[in-house]
C-alpha atoms as a PDB file:
ATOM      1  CA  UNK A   1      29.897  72.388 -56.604  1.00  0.00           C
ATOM      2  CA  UNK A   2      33.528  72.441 -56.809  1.00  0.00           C
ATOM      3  CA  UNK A   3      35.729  71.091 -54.416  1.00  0.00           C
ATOM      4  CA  UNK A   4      39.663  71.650 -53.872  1.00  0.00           C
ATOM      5  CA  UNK A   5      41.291  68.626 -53.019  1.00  0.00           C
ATOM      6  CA  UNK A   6      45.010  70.114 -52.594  1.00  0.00           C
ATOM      7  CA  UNK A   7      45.707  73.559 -52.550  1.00  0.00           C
ATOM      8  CA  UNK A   8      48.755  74.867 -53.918  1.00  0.00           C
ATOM      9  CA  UNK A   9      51.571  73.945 -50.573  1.00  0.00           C
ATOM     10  CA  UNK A  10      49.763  70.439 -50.475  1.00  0.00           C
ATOM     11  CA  UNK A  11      50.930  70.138 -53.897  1.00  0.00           C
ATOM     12  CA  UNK A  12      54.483  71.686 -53.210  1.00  0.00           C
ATOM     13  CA  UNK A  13      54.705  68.982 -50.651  1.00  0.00           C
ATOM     14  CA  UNK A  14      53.841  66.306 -52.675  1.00  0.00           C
ATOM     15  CA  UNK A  15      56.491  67.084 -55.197  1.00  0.00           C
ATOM     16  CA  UNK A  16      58.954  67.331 -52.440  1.00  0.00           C
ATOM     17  CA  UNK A  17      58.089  63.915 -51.675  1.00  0.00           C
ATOM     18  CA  UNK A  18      58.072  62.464 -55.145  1.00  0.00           C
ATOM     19  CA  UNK A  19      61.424  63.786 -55.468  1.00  0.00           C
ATOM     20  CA  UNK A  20      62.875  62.075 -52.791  1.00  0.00           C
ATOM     21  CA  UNK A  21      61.239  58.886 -53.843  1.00  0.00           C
ATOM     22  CA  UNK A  22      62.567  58.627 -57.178  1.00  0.00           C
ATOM     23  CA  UNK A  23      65.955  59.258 -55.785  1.00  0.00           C
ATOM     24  CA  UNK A  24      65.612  56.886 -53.021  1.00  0.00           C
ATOM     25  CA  UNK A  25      64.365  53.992 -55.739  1.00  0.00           C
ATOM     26  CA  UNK A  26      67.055  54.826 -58.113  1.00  0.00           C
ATOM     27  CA  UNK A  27      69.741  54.929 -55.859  1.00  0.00           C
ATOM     28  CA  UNK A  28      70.241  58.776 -56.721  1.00  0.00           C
ATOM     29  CA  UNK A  29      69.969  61.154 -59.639  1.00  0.00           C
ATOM     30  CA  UNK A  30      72.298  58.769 -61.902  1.00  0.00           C
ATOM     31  CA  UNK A  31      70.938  57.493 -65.097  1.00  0.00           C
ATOM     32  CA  UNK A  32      67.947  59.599 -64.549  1.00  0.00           C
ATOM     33  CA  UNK A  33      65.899  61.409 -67.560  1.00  0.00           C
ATOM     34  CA  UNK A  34      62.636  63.054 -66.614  1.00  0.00           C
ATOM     35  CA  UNK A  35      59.885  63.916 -68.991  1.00  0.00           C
ATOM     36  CA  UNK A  36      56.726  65.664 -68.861  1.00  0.00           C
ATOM     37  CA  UNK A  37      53.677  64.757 -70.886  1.00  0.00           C
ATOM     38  CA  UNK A  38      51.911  68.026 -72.139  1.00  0.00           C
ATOM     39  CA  UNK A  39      50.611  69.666 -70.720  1.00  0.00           C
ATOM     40  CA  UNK A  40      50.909  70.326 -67.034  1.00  0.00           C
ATOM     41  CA  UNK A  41      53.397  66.811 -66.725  1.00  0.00           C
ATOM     42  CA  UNK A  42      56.159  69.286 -68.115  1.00  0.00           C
ATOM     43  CA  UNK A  43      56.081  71.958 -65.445  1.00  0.00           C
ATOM     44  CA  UNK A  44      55.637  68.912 -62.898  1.00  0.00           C
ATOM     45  CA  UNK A  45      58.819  67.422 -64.168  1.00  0.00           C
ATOM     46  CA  UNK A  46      60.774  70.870 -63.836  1.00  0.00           C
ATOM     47  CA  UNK A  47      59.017  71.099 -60.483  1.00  0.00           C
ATOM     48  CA  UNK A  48      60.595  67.873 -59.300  1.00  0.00           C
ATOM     49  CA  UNK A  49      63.772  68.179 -61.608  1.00  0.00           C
ATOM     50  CA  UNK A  50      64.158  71.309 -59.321  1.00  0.00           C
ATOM     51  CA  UNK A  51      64.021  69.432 -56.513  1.00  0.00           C
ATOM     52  CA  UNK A  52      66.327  66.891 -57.050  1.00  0.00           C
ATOM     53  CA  UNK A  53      68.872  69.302 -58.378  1.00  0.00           C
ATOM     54  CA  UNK A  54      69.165  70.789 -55.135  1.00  0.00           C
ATOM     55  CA  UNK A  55      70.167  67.619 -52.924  1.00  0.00           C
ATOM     56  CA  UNK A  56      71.865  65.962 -55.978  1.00  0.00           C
ATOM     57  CA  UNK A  57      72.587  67.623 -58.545  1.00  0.00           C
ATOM     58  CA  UNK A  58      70.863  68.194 -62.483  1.00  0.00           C
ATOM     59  CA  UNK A  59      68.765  65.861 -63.927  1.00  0.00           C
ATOM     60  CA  UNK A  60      68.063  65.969 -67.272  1.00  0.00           C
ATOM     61  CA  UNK A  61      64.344  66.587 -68.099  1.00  0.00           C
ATOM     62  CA  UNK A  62      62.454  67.375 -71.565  1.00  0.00           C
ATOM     63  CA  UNK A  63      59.032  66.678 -72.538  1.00  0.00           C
ATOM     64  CA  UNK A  64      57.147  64.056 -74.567  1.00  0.00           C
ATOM     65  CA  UNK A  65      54.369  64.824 -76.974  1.00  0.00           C
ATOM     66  CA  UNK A  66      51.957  61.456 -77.540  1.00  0.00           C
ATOM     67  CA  UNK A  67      49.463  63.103 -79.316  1.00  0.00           C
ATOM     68  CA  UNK A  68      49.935  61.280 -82.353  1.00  0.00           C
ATOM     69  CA  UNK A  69      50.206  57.680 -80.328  1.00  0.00           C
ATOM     70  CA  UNK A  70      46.663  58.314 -78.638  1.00  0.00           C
ATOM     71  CA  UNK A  71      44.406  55.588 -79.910  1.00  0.00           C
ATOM     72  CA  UNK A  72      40.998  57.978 -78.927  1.00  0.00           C
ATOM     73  CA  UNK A  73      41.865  60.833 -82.130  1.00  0.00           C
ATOM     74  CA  UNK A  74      38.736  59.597 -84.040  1.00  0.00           C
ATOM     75  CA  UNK A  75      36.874  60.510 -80.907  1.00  0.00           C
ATOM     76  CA  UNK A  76      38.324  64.025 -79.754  1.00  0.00           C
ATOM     77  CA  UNK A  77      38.570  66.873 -81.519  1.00  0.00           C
ATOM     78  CA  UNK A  78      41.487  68.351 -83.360  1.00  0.00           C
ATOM     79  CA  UNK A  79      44.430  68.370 -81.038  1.00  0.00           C
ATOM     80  CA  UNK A  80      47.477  70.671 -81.493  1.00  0.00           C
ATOM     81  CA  UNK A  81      51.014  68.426 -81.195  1.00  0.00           C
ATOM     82  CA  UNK A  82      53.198  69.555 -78.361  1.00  0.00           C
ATOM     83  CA  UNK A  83      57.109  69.270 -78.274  1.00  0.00           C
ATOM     84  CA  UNK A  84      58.894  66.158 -77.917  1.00  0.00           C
ATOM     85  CA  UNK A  85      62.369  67.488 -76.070  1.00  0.00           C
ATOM     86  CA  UNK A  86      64.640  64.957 -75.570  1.00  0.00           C
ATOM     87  CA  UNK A  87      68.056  66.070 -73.369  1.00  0.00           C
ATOM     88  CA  UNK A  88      70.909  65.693 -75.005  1.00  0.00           C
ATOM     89  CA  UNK A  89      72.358  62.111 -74.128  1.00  0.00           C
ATOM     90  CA  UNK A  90      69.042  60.578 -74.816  1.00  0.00           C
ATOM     91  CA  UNK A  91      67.475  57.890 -73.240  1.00  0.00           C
ATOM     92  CA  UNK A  92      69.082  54.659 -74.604  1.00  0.00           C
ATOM     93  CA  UNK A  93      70.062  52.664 -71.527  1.00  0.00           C
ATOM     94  CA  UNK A  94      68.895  55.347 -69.044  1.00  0.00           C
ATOM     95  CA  UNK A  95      65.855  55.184 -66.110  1.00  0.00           C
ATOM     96  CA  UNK A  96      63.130  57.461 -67.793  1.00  0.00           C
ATOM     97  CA  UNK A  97      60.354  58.726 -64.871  1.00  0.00           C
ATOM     98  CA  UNK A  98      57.074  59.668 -66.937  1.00  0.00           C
ATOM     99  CA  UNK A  99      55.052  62.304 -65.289  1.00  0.00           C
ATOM    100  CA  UNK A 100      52.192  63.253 -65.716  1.00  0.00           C
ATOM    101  CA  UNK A 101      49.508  65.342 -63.664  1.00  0.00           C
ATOM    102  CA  UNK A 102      46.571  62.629 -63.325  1.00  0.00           C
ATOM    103  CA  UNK A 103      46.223  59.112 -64.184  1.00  0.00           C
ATOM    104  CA  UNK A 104      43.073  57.491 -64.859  1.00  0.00           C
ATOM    105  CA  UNK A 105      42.167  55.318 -67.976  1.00  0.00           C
ATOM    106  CA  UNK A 106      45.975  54.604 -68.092  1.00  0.00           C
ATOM    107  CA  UNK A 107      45.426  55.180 -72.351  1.00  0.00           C
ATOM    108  CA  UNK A 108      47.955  58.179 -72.370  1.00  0.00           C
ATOM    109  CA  UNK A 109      50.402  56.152 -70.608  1.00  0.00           C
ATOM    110  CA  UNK A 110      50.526  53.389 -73.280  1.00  0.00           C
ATOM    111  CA  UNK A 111      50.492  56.058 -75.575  1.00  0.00           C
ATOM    112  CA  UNK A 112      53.700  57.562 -73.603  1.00  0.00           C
ATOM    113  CA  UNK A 113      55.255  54.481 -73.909  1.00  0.00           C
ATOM    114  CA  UNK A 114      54.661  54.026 -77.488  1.00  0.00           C
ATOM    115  CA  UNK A 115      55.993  57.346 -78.379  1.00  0.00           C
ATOM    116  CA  UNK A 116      59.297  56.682 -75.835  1.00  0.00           C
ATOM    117  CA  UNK A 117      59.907  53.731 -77.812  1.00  0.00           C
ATOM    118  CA  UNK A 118      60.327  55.746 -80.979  1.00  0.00           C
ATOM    119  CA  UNK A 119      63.281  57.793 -79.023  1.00  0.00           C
ATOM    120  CA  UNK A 120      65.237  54.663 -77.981  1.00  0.00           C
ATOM    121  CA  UNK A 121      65.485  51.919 -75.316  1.00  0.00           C
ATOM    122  CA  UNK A 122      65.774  53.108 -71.580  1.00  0.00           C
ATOM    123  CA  UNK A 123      66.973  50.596 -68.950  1.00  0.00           C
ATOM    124  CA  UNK A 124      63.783  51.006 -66.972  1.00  0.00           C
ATOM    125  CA  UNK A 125      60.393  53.287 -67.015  1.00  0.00           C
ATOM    126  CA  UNK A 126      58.978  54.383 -63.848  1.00  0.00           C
ATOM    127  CA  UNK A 127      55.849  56.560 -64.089  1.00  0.00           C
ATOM    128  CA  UNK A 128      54.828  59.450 -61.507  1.00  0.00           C
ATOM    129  CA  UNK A 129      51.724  60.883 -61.244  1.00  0.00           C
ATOM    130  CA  UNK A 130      50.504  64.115 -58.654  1.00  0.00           C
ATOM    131  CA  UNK A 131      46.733  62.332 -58.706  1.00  0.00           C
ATOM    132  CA  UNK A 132      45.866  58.854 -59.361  1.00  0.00           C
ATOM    133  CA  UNK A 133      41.778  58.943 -59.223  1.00  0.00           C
ATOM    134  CA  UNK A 134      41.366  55.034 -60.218  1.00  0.00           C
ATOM    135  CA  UNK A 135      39.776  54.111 -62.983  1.00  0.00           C
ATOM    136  CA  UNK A 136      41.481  51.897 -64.703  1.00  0.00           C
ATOM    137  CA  UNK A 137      40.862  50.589 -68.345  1.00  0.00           C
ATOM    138  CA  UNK A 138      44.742  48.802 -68.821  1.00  0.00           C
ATOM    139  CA  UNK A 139      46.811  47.234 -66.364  1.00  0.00           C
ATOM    140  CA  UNK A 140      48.790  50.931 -65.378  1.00  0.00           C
ATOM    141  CA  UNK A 141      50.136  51.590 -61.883  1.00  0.00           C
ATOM    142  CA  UNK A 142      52.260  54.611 -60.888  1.00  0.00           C
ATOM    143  CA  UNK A 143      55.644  54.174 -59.287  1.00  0.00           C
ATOM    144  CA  UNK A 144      55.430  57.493 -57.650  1.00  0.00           C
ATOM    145  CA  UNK A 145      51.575  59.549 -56.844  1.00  0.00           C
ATOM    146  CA  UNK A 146      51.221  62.824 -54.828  1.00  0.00           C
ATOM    147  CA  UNK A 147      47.412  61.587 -53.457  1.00  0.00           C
ATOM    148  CA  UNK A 148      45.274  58.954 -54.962  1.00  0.00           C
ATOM    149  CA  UNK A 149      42.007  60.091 -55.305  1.00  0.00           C
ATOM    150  CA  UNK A 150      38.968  57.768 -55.411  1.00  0.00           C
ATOM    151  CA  UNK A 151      36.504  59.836 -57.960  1.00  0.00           C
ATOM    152  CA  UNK A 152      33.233  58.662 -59.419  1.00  0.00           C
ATOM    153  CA  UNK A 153      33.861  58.196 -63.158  1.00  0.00           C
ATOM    154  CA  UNK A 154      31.833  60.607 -64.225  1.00  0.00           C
ATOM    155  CA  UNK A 155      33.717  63.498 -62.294  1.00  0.00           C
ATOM    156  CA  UNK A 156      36.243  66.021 -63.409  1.00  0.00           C
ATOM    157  CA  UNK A 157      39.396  66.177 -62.167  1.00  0.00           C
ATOM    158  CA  UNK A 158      41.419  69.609 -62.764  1.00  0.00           C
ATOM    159  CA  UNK A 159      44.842  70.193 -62.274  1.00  0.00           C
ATOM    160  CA  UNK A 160      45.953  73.937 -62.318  1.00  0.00           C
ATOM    161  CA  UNK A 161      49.508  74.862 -62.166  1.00  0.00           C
ATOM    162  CA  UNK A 162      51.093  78.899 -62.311  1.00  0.00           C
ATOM    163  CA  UNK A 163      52.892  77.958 -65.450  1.00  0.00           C
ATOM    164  CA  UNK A 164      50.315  77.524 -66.876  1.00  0.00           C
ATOM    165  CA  UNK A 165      46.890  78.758 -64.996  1.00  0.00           C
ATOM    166  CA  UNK A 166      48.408  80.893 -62.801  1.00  0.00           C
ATOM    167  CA  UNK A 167      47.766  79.018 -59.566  1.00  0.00           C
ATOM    168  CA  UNK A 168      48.311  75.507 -58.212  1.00  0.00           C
ATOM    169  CA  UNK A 169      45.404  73.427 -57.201  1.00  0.00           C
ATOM    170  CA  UNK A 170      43.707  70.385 -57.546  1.00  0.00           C
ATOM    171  CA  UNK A 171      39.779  70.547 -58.089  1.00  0.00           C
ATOM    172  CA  UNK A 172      36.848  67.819 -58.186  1.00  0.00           C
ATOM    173  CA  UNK A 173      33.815  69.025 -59.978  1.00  0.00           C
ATOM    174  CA  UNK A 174      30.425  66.849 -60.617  1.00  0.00           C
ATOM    175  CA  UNK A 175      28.976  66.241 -63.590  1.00  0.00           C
ATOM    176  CA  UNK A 176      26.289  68.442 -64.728  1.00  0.00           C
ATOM    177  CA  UNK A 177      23.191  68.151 -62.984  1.00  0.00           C
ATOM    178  CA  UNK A 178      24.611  66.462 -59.692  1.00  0.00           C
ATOM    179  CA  UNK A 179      26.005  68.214 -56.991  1.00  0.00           C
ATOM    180  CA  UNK A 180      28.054  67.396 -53.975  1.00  0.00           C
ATOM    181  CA  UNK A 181      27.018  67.844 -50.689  1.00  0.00           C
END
């Protein structure tokens, strides 16, 4: 059986919070270059780019592809790259905030920060997550999560957003053949 874990304001209110945050660890909006991993960390990182735009200001945010840094592509199909958009200015000497919609191997992190060292150097990288479900295969901890959520390993955690799926929630579902009670 599927379960929602946040519904679509739950999630609104967690990237209200993440916002204020980032802006509250950085001292402000500043030096501050979001970017999305594809696919639903992009529309997160306008979400929150949104966000902090209206107490201080524009932030520049753009995406980052790490499909070719992934060290699983022998295992998984075929993947289709994504765009890589950096803003203009770049992110030499800037604070870069990853985001991404769940974190839980930590593998497409260090594949995110592979592929950010290809752009340039920023000053710092801060990573911010709307689910952190544990997990862990490498030493990866968000700066910034919306609701850690302790999962058995073999669950599935789903992120829909309206970009993309036309609503926002956040679902658990069991592996086949076990159900939740």
């Amino acid at each position: 059986m599927v379960r929602e874990v946040l519904t679509g304001p739950e999630i609104e209110r967690s990237l209200t919070r993440i916002a204020h945050e980032i802006l509250e660890r950085n001292g402000g909006a500043k030096g501050l270059v979001l970017l999305g991993v594809p696919t639903r960390g992009v529309p997160l990182a306008r979400r929150i780019s949104e966000r902090i735009a209206a107490t201080e200001g524009p932030v520049p945010t753009g995406s980052l592809d790490i499909t070719a840094y992934r060290d699983d592509l022998h295992a998984q199909p075929l993947r289709t790259l994504e765009r890589t958009e950096i803003p203009a200015g770049g992110i030499e000497g800037r604070v870069v905030v990853l985001i991404d919609d769940v974190l839980f191997s930590g593998r497409t992190v260090r594949a995110a920060l592979d592929a950010l060292a290809d752009h340039g150097r920023p000053a710092r990288i801060q990573l911010a997550v709307l689910v952190d479900r544990g997990h862990r295969e490498l030493p990866v901890r968000p700066d910034f999560v919306g609701k850690n959520l302790p999962t058995a390993a073999d669950e599935r955690v789903t992120v829909h957003l309206s970009e993309i799926d036309g609503e926002d929630s956040v679902t658990i579902e069991p592996p086949a053949g076990r159900e939740h009670n």
